[in-house]
N, C-alpha and C. Protein backbone atom coordinates (compact mmCIF):
# COMPACT_ATOMS: atom_id res chain seq x y z
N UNK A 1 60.58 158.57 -26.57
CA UNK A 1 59.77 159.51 -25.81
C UNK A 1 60.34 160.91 -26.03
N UNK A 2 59.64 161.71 -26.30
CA UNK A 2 59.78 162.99 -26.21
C UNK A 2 60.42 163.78 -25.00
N UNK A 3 61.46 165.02 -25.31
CA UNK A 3 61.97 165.81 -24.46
C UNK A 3 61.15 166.09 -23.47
N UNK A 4 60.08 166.45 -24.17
CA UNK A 4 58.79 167.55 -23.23
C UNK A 4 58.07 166.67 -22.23
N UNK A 5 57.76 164.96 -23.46
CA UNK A 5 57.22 164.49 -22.13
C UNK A 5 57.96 163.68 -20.72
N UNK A 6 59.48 163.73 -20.78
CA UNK A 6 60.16 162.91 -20.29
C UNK A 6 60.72 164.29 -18.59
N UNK A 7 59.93 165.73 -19.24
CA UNK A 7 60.25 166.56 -18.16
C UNK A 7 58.56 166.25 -17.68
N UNK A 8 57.61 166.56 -17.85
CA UNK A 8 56.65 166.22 -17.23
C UNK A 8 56.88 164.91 -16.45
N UNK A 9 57.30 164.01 -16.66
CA UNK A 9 57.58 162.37 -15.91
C UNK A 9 58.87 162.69 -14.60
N UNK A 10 59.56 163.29 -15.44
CA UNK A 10 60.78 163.91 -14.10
C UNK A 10 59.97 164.44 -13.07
N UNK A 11 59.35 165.85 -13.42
CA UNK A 11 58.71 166.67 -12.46
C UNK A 11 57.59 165.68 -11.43
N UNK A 12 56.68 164.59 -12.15
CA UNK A 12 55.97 163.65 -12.00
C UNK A 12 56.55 162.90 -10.54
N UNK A 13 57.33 162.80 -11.14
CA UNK A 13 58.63 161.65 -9.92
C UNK A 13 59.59 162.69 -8.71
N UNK A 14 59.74 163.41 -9.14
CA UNK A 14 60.04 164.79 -7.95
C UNK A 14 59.52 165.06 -6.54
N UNK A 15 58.05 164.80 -7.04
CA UNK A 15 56.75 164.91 -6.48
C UNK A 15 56.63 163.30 -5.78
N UNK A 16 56.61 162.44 -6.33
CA UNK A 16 56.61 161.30 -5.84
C UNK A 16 57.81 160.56 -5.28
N UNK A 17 58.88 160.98 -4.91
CA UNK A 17 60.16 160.05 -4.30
C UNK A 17 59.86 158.71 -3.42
N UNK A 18 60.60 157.81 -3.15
CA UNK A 18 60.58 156.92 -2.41
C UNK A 18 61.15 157.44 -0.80
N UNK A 19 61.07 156.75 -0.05
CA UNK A 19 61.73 156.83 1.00
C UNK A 19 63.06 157.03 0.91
N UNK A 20 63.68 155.78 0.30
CA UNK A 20 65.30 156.00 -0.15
C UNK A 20 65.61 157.44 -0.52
N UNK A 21 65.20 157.72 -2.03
CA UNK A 21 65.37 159.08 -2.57
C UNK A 21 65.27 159.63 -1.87
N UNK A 22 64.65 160.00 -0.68
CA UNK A 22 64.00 161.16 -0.03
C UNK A 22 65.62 161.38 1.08
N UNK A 23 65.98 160.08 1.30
CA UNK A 23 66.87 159.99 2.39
C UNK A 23 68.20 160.55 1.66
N UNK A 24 68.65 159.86 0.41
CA UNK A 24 70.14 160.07 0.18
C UNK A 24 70.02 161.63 -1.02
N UNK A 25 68.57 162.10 -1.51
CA UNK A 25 68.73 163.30 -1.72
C UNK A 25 68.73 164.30 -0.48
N UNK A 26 68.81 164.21 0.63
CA UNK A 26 68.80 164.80 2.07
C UNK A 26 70.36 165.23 1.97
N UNK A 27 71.07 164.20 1.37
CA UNK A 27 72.87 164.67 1.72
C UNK A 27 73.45 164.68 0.13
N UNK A 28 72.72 164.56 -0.92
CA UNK A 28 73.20 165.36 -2.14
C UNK A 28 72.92 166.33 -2.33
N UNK A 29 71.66 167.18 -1.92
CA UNK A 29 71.61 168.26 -2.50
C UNK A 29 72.19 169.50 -1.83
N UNK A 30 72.23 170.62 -2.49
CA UNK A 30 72.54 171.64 -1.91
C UNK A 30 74.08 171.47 -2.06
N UNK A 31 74.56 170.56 -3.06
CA UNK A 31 76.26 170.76 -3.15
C UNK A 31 77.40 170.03 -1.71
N UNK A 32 75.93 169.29 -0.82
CA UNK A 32 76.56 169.03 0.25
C UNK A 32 77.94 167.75 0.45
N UNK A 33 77.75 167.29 -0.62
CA UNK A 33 78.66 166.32 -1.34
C UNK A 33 80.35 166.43 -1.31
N UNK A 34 80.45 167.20 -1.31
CA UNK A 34 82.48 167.74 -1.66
C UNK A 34 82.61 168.78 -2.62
N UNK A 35 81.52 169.30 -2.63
CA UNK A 35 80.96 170.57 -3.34
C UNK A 35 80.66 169.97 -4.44
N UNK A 36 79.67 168.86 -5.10
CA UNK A 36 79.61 168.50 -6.51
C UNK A 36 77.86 168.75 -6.36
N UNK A 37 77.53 169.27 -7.63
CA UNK A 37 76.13 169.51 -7.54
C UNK A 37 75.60 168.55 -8.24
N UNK A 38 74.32 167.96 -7.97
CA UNK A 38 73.52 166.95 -8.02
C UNK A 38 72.06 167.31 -8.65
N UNK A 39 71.08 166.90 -9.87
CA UNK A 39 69.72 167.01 -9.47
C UNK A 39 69.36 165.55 -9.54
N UNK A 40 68.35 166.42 -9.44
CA UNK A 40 67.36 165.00 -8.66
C UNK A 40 66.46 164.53 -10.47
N UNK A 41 65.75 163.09 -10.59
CA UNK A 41 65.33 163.28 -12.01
C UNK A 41 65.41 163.77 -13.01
N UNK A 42 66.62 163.75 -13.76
CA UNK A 42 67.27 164.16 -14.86
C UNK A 42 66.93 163.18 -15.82
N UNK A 43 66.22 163.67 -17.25
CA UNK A 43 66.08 162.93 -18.01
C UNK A 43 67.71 162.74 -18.83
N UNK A 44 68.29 161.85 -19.26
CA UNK A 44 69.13 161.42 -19.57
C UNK A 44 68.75 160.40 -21.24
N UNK A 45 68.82 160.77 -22.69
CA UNK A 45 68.10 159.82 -23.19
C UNK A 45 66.77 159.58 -23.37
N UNK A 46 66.78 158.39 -23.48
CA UNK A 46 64.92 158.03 -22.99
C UNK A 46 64.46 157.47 -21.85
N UNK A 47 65.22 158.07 -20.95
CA UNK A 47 65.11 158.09 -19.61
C UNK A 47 65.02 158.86 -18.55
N UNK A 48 64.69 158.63 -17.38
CA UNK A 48 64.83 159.81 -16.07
C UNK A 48 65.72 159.00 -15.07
N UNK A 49 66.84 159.52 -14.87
CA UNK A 49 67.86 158.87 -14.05
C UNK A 49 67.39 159.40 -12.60
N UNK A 50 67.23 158.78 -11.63
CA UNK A 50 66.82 159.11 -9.98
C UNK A 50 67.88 160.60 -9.65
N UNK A 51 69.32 160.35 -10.23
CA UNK A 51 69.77 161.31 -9.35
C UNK A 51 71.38 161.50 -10.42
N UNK A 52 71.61 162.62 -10.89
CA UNK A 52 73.03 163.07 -11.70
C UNK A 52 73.77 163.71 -10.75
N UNK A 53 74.70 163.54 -11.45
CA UNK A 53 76.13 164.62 -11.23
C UNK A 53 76.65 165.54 -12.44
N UNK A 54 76.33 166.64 -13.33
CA UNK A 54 76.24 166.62 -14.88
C UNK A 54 78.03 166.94 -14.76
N UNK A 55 78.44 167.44 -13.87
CA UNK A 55 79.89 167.81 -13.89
C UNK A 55 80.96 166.65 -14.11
N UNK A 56 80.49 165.14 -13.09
CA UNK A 56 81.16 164.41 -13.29
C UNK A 56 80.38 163.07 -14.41
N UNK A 57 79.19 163.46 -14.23
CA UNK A 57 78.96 162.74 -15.71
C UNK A 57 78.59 160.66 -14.58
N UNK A 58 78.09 161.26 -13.80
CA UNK A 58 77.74 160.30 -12.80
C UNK A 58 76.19 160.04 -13.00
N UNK A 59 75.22 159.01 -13.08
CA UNK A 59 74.12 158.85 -12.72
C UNK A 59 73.77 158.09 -11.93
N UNK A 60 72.95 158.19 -10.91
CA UNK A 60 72.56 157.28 -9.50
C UNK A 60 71.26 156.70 -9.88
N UNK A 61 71.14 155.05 -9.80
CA UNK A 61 69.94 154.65 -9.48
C UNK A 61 70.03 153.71 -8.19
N UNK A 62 68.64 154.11 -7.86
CA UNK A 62 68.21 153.44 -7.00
C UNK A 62 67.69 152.43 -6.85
N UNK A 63 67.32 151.15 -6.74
CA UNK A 63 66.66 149.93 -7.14
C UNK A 63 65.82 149.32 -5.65
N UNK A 64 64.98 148.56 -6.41
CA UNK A 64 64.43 147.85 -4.92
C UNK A 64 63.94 146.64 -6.30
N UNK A 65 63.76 145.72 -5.33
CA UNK A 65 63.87 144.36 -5.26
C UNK A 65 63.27 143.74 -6.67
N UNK A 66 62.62 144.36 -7.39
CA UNK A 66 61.97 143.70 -8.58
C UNK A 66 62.83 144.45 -9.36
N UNK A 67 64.63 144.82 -9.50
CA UNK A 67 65.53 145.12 -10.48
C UNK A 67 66.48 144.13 -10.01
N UNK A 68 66.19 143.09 -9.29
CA UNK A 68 67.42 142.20 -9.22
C UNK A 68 67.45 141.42 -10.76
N UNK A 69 68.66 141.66 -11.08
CA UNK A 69 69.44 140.68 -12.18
C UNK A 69 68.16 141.31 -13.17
N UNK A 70 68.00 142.79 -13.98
CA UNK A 70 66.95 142.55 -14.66
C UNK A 70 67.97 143.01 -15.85
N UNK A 71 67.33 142.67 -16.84
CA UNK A 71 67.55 142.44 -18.41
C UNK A 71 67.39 143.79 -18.98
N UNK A 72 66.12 144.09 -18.71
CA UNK A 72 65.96 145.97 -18.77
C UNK A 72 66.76 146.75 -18.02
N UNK A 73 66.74 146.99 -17.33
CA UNK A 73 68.31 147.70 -16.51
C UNK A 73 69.15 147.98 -16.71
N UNK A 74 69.94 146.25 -17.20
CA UNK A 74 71.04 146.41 -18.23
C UNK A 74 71.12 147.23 -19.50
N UNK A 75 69.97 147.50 -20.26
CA UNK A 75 69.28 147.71 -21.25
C UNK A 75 69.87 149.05 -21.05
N UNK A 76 69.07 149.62 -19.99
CA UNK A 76 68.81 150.89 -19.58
C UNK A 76 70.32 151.38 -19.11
N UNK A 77 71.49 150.59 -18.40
CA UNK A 77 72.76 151.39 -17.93
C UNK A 77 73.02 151.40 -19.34
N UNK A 78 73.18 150.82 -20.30
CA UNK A 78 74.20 150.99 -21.34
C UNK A 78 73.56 152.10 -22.28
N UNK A 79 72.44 152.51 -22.33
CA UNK A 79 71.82 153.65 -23.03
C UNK A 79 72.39 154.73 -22.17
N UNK A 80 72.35 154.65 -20.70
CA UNK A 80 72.48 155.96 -20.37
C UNK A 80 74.20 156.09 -20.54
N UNK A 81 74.88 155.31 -20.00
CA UNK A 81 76.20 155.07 -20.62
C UNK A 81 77.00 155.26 -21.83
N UNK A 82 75.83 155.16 -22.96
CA UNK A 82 76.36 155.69 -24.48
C UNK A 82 76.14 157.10 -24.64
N UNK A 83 75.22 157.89 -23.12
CA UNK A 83 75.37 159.13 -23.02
C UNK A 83 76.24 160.08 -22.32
N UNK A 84 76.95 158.94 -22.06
CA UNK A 84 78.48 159.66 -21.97
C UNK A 84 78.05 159.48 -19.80
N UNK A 85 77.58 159.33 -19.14
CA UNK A 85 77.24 159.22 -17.86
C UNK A 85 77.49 157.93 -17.73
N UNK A 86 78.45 157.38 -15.89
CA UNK A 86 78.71 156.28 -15.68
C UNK A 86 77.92 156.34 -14.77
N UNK A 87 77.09 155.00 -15.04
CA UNK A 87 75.60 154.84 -14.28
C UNK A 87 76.15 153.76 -12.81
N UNK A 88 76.15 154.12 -11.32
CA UNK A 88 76.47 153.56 -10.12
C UNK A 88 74.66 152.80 -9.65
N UNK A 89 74.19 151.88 -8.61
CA UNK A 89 73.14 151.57 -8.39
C UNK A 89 73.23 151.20 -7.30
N UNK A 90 72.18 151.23 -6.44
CA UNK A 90 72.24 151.33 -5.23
C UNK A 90 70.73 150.67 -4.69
N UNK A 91 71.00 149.72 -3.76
CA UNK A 91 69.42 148.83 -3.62
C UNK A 91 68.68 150.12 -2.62
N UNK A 92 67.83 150.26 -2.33
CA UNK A 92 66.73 150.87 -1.58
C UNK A 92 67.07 150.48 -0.43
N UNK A 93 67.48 149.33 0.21
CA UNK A 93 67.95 148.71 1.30
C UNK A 93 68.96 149.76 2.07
N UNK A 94 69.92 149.77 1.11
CA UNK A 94 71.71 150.25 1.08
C UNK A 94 70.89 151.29 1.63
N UNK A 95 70.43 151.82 1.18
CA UNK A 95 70.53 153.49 1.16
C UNK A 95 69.87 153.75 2.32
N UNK A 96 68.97 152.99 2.59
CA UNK A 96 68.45 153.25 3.97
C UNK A 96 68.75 152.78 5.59
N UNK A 97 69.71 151.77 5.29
CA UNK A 97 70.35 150.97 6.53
C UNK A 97 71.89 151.31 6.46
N UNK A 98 72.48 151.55 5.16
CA UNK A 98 73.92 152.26 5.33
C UNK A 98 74.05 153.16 4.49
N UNK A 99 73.79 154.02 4.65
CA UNK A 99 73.55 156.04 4.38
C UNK A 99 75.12 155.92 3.93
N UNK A 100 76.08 156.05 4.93
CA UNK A 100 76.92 156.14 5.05
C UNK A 100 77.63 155.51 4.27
N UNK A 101 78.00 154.22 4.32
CA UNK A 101 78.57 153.37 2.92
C UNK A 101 78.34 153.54 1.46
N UNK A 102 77.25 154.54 1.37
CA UNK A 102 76.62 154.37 -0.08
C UNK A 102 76.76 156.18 0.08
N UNK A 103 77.36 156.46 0.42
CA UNK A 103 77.95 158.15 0.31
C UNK A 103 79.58 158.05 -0.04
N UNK A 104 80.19 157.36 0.92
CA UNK A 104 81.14 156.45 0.60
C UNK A 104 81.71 156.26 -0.94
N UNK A 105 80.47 155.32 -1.10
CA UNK A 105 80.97 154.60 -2.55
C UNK A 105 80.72 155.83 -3.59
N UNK A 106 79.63 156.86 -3.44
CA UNK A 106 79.61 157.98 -4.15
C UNK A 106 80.94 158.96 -4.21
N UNK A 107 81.36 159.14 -3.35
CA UNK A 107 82.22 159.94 -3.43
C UNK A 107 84.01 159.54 -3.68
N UNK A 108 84.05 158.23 -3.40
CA UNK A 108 84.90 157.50 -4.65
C UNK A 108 84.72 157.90 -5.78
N UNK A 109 83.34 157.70 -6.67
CA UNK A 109 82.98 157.67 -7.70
C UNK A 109 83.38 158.93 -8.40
N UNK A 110 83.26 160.24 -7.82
CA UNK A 110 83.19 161.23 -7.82
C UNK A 110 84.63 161.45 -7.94
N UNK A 111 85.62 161.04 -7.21
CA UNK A 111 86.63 161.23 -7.18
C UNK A 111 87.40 161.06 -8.38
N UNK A 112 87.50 159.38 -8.40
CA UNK A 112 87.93 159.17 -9.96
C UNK A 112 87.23 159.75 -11.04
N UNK A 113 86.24 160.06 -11.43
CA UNK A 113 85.40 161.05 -11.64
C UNK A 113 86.80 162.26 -12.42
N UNK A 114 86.43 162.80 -11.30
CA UNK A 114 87.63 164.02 -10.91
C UNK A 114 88.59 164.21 -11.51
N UNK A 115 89.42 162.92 -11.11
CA UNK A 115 90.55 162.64 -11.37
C UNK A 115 90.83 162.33 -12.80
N UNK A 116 90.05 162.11 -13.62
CA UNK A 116 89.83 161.44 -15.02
C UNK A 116 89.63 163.33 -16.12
N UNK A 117 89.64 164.25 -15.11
CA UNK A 117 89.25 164.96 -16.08
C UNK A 117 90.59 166.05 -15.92
């Protein structure tokens, strides 16, 4: 897929968030994180990752229930992974019943992250 059309699909999905997204981009953006800046739909590849970190080289997905155990997924972390980004995932569930735990596990991530550079 093309650069050009993979920002039209970002912008596409911007516009369209889930509930989840809507919730845990509420406490990434704006640097609110430990000061690490975040966007939202970053094409990555031949992909649009839900949510980056380009500093720490972090990508967030979000999943709901028809990505359990999927084959594509896998597919999909190790592409974005050979782009140099360590891809974390997070069910739709998590994110909406423990905010908190799954900020948590982000900012671990972030840390070693950190710490690695």
């Amino acid at each position: 897929m093309t650069a050009k059309r993979l920002t039209g699909v970002a912008r596409k999905l911007r516009g369209d968030m889930t509930d989840a997204e809507r919730r845990l981009w509420s406490h990434l953006r704006a640097s609110q994180l430990d000061g690490f800046k975040f966007t939202r739909q970053l094409p990555i590849g031949d992909f649009v990752v839900d949510f980056a970190c380009r500093s720490a080289r972090i990508a967030i997905e979000l999943d709901g229930g028809q990505h359990a155990n999927s084959a594509t997924d896998n597919n999909r972390t190790a592409i974005i992974e050979a782009h140099g980004y360590r891809v974390i995932r997070f069910w739709n569930n998590d994110v909406l019943q423990n905010t908190d735990g799954v900020l948590t596990a982000i900012q671990e991530e972030l840390n070693l992250a950190h710490n690695r550079t």
